[in-house]
C-alpha atoms as a PDB file:
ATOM      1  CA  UNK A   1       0.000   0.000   0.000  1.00  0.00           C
ATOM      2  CA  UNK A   2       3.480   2.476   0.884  1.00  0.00           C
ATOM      3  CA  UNK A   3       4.389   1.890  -2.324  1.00  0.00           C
ATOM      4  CA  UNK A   4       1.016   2.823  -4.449  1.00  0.00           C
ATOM      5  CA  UNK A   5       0.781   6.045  -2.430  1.00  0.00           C
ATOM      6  CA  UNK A   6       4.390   6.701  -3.200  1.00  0.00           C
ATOM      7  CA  UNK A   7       4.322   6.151  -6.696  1.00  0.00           C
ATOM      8  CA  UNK A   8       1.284   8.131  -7.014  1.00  0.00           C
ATOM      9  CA  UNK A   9       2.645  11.173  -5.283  1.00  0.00           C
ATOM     10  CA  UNK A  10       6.243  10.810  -7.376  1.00  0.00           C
ATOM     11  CA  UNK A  11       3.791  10.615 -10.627  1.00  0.00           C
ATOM     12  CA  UNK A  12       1.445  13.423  -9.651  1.00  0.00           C
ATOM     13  CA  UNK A  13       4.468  15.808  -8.696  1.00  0.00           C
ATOM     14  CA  UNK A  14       6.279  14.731 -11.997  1.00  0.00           C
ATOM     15  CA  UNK A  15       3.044  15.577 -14.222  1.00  0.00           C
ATOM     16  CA  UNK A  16       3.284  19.560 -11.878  1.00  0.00           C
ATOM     17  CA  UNK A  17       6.828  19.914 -13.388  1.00  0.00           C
ATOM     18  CA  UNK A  18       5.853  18.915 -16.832  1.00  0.00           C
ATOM     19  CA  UNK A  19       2.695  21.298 -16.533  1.00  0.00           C
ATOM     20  CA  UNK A  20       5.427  24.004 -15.289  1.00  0.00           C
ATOM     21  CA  UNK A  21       7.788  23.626 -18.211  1.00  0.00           C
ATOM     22  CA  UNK A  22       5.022  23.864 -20.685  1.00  0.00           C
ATOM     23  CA  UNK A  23       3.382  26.789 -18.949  1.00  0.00           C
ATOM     24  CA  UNK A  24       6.720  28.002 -19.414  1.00  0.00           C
ATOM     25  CA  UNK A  25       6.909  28.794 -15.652  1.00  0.00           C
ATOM     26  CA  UNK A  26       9.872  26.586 -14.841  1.00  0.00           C
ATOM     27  CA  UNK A  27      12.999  26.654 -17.108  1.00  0.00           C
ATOM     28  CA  UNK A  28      16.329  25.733 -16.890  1.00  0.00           C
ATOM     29  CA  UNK A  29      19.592  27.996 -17.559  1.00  0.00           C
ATOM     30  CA  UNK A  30      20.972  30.772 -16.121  1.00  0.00           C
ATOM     31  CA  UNK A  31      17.951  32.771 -14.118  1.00  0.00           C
ATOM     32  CA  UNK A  32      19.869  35.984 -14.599  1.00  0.00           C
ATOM     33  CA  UNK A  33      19.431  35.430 -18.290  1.00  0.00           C
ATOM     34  CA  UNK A  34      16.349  37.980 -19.487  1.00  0.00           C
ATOM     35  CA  UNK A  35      15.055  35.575 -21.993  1.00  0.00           C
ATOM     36  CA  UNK A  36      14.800  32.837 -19.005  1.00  0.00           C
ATOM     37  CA  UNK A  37      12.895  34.879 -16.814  1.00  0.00           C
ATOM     38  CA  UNK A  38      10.348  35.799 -20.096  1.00  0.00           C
ATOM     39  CA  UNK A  39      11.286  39.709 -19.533  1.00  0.00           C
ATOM     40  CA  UNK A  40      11.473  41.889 -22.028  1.00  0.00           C
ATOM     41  CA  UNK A  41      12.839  45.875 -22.624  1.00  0.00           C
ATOM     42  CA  UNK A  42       9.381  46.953 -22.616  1.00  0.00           C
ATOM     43  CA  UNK A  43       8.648  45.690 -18.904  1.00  0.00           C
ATOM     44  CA  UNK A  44       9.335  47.945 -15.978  1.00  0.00           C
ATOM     45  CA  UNK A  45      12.280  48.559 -14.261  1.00  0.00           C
ATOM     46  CA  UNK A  46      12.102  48.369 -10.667  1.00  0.00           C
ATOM     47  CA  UNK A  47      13.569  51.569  -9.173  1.00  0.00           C
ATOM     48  CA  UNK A  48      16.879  51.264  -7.040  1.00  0.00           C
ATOM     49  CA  UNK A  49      18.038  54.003  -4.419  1.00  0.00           C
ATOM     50  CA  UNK A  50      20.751  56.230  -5.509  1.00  0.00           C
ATOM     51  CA  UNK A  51      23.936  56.056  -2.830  1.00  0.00           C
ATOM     52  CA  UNK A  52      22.236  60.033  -1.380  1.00  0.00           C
ATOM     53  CA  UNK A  53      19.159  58.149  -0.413  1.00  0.00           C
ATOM     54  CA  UNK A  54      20.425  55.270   1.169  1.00  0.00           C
ATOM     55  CA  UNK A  55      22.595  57.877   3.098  1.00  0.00           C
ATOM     56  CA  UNK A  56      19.596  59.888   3.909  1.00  0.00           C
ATOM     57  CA  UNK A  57      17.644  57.246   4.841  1.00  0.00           C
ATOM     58  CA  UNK A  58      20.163  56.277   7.720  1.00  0.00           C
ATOM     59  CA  UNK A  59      21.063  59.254   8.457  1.00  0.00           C
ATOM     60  CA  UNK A  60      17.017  59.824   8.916  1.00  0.00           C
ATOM     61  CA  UNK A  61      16.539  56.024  10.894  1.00  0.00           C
ATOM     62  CA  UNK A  62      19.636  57.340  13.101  1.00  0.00           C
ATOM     63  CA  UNK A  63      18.039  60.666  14.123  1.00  0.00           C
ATOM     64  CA  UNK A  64      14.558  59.193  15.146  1.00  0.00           C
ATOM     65  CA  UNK A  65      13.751  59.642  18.821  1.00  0.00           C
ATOM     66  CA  UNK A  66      11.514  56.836  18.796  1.00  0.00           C
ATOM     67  CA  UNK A  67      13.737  54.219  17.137  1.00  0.00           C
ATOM     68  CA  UNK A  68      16.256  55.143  19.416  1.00  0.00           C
ATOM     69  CA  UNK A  69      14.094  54.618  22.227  1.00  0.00           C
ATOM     70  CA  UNK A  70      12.920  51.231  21.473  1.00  0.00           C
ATOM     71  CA  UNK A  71      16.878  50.297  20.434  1.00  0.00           C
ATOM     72  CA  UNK A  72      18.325  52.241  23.996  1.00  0.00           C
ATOM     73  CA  UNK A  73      21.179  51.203  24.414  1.00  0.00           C
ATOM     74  CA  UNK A  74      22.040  49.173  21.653  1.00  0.00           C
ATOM     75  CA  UNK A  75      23.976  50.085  18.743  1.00  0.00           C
ATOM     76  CA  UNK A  76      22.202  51.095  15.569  1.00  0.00           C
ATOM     77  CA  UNK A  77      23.827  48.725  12.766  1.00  0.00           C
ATOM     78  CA  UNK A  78      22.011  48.759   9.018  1.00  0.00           C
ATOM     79  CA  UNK A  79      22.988  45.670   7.399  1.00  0.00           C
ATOM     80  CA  UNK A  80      21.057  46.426   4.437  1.00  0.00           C
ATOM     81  CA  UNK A  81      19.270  48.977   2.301  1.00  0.00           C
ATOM     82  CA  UNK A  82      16.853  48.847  -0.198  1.00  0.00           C
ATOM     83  CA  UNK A  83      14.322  50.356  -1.897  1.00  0.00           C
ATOM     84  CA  UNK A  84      10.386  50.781  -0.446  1.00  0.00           C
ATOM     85  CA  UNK A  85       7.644  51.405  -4.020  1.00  0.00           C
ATOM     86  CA  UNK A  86       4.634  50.840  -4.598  1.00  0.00           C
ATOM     87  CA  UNK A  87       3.110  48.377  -6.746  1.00  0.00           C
ATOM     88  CA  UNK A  88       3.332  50.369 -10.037  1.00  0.00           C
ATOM     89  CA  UNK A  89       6.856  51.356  -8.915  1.00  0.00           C
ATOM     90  CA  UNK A  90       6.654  54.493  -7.433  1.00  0.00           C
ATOM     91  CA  UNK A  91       9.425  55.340  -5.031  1.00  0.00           C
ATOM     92  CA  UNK A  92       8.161  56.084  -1.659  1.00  0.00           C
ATOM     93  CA  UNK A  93      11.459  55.586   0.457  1.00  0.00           C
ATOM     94  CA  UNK A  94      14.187  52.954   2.078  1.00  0.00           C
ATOM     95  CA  UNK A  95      13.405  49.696   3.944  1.00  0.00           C
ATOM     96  CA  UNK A  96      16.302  48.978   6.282  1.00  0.00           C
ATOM     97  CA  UNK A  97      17.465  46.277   8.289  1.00  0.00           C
ATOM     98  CA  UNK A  98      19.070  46.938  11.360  1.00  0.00           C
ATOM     99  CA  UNK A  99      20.747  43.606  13.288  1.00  0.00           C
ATOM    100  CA  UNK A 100      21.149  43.698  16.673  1.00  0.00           C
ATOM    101  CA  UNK A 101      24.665  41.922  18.173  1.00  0.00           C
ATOM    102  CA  UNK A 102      22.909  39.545  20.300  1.00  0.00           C
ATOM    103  CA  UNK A 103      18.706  38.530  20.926  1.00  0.00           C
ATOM    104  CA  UNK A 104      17.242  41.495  22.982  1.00  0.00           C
ATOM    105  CA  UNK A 105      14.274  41.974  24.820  1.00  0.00           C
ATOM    106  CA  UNK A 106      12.633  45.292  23.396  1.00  0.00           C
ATOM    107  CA  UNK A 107       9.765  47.604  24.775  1.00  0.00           C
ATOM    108  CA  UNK A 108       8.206  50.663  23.615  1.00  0.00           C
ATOM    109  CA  UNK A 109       5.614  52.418  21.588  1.00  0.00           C
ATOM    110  CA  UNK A 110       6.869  51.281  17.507  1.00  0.00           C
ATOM    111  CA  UNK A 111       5.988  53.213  14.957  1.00  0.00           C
ATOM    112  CA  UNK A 112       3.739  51.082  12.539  1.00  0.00           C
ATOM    113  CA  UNK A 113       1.610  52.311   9.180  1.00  0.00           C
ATOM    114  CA  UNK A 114      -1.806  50.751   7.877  1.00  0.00           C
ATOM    115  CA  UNK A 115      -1.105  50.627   4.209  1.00  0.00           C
ATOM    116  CA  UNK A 116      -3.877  51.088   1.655  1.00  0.00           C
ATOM    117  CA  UNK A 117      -3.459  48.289   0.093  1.00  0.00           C
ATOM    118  CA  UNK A 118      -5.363  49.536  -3.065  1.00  0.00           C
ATOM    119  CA  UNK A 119      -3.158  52.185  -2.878  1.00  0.00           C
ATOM    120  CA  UNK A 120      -6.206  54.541  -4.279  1.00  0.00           C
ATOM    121  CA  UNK A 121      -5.539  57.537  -2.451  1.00  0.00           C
ATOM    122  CA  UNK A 122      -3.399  60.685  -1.849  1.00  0.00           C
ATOM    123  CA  UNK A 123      -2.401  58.954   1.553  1.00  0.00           C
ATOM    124  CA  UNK A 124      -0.843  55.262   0.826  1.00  0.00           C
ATOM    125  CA  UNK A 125      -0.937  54.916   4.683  1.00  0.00           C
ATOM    126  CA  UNK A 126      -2.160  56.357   7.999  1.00  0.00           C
ATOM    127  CA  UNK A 127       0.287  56.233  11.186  1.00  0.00           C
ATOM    128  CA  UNK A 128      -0.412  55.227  14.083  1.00  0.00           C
ATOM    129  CA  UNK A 129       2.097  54.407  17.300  1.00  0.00           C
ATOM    130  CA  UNK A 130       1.485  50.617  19.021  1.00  0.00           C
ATOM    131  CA  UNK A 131       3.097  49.892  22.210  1.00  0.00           C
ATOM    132  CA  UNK A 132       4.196  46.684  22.865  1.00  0.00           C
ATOM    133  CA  UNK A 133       7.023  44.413  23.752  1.00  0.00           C
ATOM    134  CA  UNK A 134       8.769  41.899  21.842  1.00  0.00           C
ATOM    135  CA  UNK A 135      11.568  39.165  23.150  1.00  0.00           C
ATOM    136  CA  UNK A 136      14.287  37.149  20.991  1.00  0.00           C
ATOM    137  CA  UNK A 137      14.936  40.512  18.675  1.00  0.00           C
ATOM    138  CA  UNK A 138      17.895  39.954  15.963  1.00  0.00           C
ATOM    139  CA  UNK A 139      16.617  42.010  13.457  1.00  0.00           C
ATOM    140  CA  UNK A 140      14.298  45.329  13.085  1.00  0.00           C
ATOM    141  CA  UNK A 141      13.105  46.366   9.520  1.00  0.00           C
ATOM    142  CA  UNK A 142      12.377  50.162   9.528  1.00  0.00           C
ATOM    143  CA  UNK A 143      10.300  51.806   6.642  1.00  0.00           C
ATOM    144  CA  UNK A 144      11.504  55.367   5.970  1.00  0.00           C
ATOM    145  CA  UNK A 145       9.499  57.955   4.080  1.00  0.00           C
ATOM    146  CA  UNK A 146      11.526  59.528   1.943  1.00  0.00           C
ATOM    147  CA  UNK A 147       9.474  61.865   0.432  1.00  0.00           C
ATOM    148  CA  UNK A 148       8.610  63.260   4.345  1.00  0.00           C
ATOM    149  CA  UNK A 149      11.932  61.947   5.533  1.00  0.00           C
ATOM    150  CA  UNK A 150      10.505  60.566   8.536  1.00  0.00           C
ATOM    151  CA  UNK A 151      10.336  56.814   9.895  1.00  0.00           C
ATOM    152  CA  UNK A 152       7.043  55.877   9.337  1.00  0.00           C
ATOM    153  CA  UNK A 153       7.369  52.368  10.876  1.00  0.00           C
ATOM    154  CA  UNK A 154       9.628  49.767  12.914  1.00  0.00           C
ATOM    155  CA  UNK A 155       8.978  45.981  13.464  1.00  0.00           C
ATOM    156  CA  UNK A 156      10.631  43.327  14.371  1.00  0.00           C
ATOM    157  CA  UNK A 157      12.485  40.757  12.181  1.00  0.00           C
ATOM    158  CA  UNK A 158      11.228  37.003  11.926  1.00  0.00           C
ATOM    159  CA  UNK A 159      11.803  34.460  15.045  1.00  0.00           C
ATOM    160  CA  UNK A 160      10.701  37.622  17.239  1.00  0.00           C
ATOM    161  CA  UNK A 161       7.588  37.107  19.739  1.00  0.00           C
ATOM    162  CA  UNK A 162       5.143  39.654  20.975  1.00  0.00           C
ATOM    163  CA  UNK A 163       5.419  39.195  24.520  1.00  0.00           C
ATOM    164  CA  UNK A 164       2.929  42.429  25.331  1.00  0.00           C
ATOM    165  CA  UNK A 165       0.400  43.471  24.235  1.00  0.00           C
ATOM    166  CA  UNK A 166      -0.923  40.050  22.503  1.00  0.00           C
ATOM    167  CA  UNK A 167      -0.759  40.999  18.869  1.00  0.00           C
ATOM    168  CA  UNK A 168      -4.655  40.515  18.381  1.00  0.00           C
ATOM    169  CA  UNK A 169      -4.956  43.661  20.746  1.00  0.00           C
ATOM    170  CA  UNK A 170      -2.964  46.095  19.150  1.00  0.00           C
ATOM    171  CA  UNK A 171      -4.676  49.576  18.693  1.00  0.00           C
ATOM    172  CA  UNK A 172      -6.170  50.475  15.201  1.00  0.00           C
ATOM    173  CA  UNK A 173      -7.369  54.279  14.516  1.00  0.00           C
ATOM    174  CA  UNK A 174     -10.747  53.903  14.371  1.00  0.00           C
ATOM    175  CA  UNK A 175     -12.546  55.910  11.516  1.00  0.00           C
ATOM    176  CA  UNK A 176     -13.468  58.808  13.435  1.00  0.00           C
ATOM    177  CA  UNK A 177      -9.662  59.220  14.313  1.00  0.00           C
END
């Protein structure tokens, strides 16, 4: 019986692959290779941060009382920069990760956004501050604004847990906010 439910599964995952490569959605050869990927020269480029921005946008992360509050006293290190758009590639700022040297414990109001997802109005988010306090902290991603050069939100990096509040209670503005 192992071995019929076996052979199915290696048969029905060999027919997905063969349904990939005809869709064309799985090829082989060098991924870096245009003509792999199916792009062409009339497709979007996605916008990259010139070496000023990625300067401001620490320079901005570095300067903001709040982050620095959360991080007291730990050292500020970015280990990477890159660039925050929206979906038809509009440059909107910097997303930055910041490691931390060892797990930390970290408490304090964090700056957070509600994005419109639809991204439909002049606004593509409303701020908002949510205190809480997180445990196990390597990393922090930080969203700067670029356009209002402000930090617009800081959270925590993956393997991070919300110790305080419990995540299902944290505060949304409510309409009439």
């Amino acid at each position: 019986m192992k071995r019929k439910i076996l052979l199915f599964v290696s048969a029905m995952l060999c027919a997905f692959a063969a349904s990939l490569v005809a869709g064309g959605l799985l090829t082989a050869g060098n991924v870096n290779d245009p003509a792999v990927v199916g792009l062409t020269d009339d497709q979007p480029t996605v916008p990259t941060l010139s070496d000023q921005d990625r300067a401001r946008a620490v320079e901005i992360a570095s300067n903001t009382a709040a982050l620095r509050k959360i991080l007291e006293p730990l050292p500020l290190t970015v280990s990477e920069v890159g660039i925050w758009h929206t979906k038809d590639l509009k440059p909107i700022g910097a997303v930055l990760r910041l490691s931390l040297p060892a797990p930390a414990d970290l408490e304090g109001d964090w700056p957070s956004i509600l994005y419109d997802q639809a991204e439909s109005g002049q606004a593509l988010y409303q701020k908002q501050l949510v205190p809480y306090a997180v445990s196990g902290v390597t990393d922090l991603f930080v969203l700067v604004d670029l356009r209002s050069g402000e930090v617009v939100s800081v959270s925590p990096g993956p393997g991070a847990t919300v110790t305080k509040p419990a995540p299902s209670s944290f505060a949304h503005p409510s309409s009439g906010d």
